[in-house]
Protein backbone atom coordinates (compact mmCIF):
# COMPACT_ATOMS: atom_id res chain seq x y z
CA UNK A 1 -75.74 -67.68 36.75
CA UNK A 2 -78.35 -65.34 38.56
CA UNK A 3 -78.08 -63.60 41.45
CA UNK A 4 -80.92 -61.89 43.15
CA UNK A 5 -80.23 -59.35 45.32
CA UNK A 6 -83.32 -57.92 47.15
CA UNK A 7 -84.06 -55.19 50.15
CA UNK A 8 -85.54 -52.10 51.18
CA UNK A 9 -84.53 -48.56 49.97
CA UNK A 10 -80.97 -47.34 51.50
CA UNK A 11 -79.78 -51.00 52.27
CA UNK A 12 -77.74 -50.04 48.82
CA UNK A 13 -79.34 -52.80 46.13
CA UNK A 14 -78.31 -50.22 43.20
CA UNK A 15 -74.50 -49.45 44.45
CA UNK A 16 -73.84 -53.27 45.41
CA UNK A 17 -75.48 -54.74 42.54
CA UNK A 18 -73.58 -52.72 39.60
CA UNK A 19 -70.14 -53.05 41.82
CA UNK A 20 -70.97 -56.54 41.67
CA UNK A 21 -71.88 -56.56 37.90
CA UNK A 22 -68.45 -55.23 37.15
CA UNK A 23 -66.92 -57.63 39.69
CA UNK A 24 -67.94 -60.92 37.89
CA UNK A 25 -68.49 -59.41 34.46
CA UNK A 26 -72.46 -59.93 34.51
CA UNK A 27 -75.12 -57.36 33.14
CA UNK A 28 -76.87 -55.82 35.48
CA UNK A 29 -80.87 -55.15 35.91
CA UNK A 30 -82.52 -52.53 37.65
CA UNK A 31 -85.72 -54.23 38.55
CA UNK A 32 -87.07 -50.70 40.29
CA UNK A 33 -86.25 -48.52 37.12
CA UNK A 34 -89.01 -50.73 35.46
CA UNK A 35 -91.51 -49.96 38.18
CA UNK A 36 -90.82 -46.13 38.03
CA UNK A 37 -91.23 -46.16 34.13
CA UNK A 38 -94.72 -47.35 34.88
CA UNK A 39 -95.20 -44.62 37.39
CA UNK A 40 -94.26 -42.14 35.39
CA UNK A 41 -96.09 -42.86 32.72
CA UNK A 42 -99.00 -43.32 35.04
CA UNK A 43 -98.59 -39.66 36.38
CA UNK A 44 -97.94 -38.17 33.14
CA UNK A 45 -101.47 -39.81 31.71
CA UNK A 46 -103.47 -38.80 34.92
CA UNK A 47 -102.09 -35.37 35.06
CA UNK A 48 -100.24 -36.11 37.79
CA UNK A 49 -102.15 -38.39 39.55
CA UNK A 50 -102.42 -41.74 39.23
CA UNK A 51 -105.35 -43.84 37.22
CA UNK A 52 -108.25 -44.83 39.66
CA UNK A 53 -110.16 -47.29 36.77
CA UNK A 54 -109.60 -50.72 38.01
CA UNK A 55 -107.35 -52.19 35.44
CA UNK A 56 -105.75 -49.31 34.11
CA UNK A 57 -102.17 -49.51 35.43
CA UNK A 58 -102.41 -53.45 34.50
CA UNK A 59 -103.19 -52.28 30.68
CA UNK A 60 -99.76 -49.71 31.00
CA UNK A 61 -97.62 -52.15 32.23
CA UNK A 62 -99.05 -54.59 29.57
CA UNK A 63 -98.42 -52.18 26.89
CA UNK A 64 -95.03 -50.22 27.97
CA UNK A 65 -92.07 -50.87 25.72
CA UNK A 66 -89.30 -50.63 28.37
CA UNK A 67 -85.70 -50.84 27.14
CA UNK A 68 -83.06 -50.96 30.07
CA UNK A 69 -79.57 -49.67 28.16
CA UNK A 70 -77.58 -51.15 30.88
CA UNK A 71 -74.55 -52.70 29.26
CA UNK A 72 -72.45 -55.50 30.57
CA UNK A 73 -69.91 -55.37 33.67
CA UNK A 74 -72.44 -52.92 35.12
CA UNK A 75 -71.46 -50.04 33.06
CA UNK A 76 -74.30 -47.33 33.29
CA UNK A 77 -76.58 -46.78 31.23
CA UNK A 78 -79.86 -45.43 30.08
CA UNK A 79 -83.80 -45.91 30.79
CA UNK A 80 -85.86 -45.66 27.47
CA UNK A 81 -89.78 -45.82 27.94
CA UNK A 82 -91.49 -46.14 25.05
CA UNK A 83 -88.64 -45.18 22.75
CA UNK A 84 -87.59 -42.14 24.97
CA UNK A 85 -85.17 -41.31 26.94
CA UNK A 86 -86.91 -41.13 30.96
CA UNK A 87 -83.29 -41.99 32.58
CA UNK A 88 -83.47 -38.77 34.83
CA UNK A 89 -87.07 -38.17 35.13
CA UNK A 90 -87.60 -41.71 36.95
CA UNK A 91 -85.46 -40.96 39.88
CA UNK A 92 -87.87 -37.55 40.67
CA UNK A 93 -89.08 -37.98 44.55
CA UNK A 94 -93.07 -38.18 42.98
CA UNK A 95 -92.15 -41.03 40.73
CA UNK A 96 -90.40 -42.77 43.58
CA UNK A 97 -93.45 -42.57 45.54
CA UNK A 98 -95.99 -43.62 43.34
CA UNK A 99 -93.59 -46.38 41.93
CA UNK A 100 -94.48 -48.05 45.73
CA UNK A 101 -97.95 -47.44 45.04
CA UNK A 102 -98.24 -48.73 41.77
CA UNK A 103 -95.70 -51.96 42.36
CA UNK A 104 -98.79 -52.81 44.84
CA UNK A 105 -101.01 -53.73 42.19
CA UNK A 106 -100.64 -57.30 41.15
CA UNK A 107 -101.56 -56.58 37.54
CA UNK A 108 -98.67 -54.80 37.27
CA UNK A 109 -96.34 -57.17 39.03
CA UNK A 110 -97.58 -59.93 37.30
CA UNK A 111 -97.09 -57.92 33.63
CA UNK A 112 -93.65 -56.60 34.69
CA UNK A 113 -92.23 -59.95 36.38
CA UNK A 114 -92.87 -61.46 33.13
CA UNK A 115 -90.56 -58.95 31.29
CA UNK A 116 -87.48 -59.75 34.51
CA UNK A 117 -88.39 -63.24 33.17
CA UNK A 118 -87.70 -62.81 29.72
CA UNK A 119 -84.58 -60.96 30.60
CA UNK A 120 -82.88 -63.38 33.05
CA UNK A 121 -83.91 -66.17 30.87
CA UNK A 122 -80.54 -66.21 29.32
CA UNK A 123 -76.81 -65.22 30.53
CA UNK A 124 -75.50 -64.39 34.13
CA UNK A 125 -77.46 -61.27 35.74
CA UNK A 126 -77.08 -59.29 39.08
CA UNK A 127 -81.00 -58.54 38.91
CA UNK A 128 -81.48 -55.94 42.24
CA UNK A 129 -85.16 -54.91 43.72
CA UNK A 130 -87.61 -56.25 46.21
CA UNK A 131 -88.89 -59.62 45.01
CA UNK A 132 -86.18 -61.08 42.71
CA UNK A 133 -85.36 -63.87 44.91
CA UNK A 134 -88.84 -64.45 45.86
CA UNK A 135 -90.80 -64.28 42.97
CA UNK A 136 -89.24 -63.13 39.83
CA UNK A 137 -86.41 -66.00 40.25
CA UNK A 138 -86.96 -68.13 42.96
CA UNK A 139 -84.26 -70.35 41.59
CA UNK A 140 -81.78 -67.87 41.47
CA UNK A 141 -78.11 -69.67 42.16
CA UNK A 142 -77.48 -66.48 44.63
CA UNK A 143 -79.93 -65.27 46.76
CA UNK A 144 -78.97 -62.05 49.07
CA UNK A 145 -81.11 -59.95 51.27
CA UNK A 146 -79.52 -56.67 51.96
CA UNK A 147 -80.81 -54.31 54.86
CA UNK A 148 -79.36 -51.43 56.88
CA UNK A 149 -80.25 -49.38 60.15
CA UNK A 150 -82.66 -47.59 58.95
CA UNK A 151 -81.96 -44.04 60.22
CA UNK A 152 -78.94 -45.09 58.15
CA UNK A 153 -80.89 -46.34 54.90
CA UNK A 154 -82.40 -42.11 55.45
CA UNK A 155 -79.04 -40.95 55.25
CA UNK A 156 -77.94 -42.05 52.37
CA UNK A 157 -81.13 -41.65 50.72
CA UNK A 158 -81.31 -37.93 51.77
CA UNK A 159 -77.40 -37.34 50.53
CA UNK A 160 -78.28 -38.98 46.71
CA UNK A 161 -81.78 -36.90 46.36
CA UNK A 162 -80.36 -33.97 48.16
CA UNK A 163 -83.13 -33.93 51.07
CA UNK A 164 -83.77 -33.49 55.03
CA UNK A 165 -82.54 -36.84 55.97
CA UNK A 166 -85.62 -36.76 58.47
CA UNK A 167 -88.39 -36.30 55.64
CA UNK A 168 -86.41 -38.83 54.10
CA UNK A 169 -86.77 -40.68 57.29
CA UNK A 170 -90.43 -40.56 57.33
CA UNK A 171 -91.53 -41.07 53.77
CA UNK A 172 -88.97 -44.21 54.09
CA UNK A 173 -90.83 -45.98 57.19
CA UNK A 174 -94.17 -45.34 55.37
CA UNK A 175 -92.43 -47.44 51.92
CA UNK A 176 -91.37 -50.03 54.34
CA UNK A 177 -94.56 -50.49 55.68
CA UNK A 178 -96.44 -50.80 52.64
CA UNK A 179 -93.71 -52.93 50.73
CA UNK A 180 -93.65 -55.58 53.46
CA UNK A 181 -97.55 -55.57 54.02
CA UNK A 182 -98.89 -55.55 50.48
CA UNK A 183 -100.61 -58.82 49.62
CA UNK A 184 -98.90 -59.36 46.00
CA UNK A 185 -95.11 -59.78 46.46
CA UNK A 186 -94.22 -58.26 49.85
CA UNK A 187 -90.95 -57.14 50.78
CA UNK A 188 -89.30 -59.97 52.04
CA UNK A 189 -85.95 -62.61 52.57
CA UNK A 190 -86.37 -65.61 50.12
CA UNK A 191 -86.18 -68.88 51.82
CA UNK A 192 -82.74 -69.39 51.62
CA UNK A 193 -81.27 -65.99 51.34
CA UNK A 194 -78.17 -64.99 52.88
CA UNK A 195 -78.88 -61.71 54.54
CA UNK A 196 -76.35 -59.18 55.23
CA UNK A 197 -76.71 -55.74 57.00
CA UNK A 198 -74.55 -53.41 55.29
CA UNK A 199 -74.61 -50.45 58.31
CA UNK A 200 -71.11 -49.72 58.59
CA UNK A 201 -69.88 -51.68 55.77
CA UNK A 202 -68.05 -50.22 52.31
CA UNK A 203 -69.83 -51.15 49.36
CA UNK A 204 -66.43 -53.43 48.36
CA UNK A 205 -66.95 -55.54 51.73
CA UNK A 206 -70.21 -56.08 50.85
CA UNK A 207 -69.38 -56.64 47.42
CA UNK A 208 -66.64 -59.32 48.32
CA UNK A 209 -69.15 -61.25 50.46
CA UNK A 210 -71.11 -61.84 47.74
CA UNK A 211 -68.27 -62.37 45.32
CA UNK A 212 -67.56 -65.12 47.94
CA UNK A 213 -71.19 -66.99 47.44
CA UNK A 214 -71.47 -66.52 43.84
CA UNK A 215 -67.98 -68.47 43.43
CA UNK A 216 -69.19 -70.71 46.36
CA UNK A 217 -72.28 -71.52 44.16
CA UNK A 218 -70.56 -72.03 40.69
CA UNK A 219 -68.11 -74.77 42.51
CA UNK A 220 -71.18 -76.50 43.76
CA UNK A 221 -71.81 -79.93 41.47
């Protein structure tokens, strides 16, 4: 069994889907953490910029050996990229924003959705990010769209990087904007996604919902 759960950054994808993981003893994946190796390695071959040769990012993403040490149940993990260890250095606030930018290419989404392929071909996954249900698995037996007030969405942004919720504010309405209006992949609910606003919720009410459709879902003939 899959299930997809997609949304924007804050609406807690990571939290949910690696409670979940351990919930129903599936391996989790980390869609995003796949983007951000490519943006990373972007930075580090521009200097710090990203490529501007049409093409470029499509050949990285082609190319990039990415190896997500997640084990089962959720348990944490690491992030190797290209046999090193980049666990830590994806989550810095540059990578985060050119992982947006470079997820807008559809070179690299169409390289990197075939890898989420490969992966969810086999076994039960909680696969988290912001086109699993759409694209990556449209067939996914649990579909979930997650999504929070979004002054909330800062907050807890700004509390796990350690930032002015307000920058964090900012910088977050500008992602939004240019996940949901991209032309490859936008940020979206799949048809048929249950979508749940998790302002106000714990992470185990949310969890429980879900919990509740997976089990719905493996009962259905």
């Amino acid at each position: 069994m899959l299930v997809a759960i997609d949304g924007p950054a804050g609406a807690g994808k990571s939290t949910v889907a690696r409670a979940l993981a351990r919930s129903l003893g599936f391996t989790y994946l980390d869609s995003g953490a796949m983007y951000r190796c490519l943006a990373l390695l972007a930075l580090e071959r521009g200097g710090g910029s990203l490529p501007e040769r049409p093409g470029a990012l499509g050949e990285l993403a082609r190319s990039a050996t990415i190896d997500l040490r997640d084990g089962p149940a959720g348990a944490s993990g690491r992030v190797l990229l290209d046999g090193r260890d980049v666990t830590e250095a994806i989550r810095a606030p540059e990578v985060s924003e050119a992982a947006s930018l470079v997820a807008a290419h559809p070179a690299v989404r169409e390289a990197l959705v075939a890898k989420q392929r490969e992966l969810l071909a086999a076994g039960d996954w909680v696969a988290e990010g912001r086109d699993i249900g759409t694209v990556v698995a449209p067939d996914a037996a649990v579909k979930v769209f997650l999504t929070a007030d979004a002054r909330e969405r800062a907050r807890r942004r700004a509390a796990e990087l350690g930032a002015a919720a307000e920058m964090v504010l900012a910088e977050q309405a500008m992602r939004d904007a240019r996940d949901s209006t991209r032309a490859h992949s936008p940020l979206r609910p799949a048809p048929g996604a249950v979508e749940l606003d998790t302002t106000g919720l714990s992470v185990q009410e949310v969890v429980q919902r879900i919990v509740e459709l997976a089990r719905e879902a493996s009962a259905e003939p």
